[in-house]
C-alpha atoms as a PDB file:
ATOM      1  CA  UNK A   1       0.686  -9.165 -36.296  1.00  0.00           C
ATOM      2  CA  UNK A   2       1.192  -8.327 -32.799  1.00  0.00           C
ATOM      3  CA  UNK A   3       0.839 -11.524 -30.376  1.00  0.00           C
ATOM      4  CA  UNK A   4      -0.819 -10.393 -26.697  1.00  0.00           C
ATOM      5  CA  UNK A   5       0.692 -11.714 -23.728  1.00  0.00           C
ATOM      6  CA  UNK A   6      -0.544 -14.548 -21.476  1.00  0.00           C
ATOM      7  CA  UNK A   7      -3.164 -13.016 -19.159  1.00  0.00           C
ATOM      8  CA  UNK A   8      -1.505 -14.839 -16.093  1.00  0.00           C
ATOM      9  CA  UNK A   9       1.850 -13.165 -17.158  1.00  0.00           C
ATOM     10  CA  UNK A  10       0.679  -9.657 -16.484  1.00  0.00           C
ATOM     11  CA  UNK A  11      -1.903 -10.878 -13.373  1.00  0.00           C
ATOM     12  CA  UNK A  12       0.849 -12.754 -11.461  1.00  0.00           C
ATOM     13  CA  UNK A  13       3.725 -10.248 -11.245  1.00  0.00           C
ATOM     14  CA  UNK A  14       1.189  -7.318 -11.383  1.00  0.00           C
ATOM     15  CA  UNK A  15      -0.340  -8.377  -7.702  1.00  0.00           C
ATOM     16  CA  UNK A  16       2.892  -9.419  -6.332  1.00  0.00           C
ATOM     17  CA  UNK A  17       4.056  -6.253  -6.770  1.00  0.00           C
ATOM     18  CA  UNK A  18       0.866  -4.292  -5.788  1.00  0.00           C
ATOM     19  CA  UNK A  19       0.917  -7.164  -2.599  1.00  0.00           C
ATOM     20  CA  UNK A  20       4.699  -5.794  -1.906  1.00  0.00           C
ATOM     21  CA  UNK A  21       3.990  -2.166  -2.307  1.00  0.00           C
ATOM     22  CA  UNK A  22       1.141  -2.318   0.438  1.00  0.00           C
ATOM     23  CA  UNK A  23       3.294  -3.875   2.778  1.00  0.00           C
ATOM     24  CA  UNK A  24       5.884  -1.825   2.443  1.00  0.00           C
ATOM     25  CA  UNK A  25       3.447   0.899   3.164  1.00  0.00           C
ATOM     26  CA  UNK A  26       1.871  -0.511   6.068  1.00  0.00           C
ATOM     27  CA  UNK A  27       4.886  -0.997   7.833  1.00  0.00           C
ATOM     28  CA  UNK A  28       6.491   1.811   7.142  1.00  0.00           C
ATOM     29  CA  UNK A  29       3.762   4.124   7.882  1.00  0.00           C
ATOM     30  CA  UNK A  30       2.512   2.155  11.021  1.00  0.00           C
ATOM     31  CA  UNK A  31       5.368   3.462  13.675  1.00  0.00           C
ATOM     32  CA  UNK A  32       4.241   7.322  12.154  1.00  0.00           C
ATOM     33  CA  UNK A  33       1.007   7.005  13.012  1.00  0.00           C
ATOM     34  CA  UNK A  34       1.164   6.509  16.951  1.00  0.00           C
ATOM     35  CA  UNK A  35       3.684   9.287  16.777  1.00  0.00           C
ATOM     36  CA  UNK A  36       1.682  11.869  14.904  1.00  0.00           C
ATOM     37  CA  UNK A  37      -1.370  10.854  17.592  1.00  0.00           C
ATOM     38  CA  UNK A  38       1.049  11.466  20.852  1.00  0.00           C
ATOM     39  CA  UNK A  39       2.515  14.597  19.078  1.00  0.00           C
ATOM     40  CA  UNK A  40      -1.389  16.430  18.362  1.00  0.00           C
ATOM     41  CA  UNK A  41      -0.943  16.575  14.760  1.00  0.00           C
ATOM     42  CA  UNK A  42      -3.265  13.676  13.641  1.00  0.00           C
ATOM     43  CA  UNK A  43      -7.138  13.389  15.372  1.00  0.00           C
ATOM     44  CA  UNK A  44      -8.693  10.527  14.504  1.00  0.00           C
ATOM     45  CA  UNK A  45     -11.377  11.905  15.984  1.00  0.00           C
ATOM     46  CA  UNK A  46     -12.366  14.222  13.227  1.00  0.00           C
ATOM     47  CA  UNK A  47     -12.096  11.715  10.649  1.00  0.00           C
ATOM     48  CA  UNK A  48     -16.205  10.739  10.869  1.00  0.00           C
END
């Protein structure tokens, strides 16, 4: 019979990782942004 892992074994890593990714993200994408705005080819406008 199969044994399941420790809940807090899959939790931990699982939202350090999903914490990492989204910080990645953020600052990668940040800097793009404020470019696309000055360049015309992102309107926030139209986004209601």
């Amino acid at each position: 019979m199969r044994r399941h892992p420790n809940p807090c074994a899959v939790v931990v890593p699982g939202s350090v990782s999903l914490a990492i990714a989204m910080c990645v993200g953020r600052f990668a994408l940040t800097p793009i942004l404020s470019m696309t705005q000055l360049q015309g080819t992102l309107d926030l406008s139209l986004s209601r």
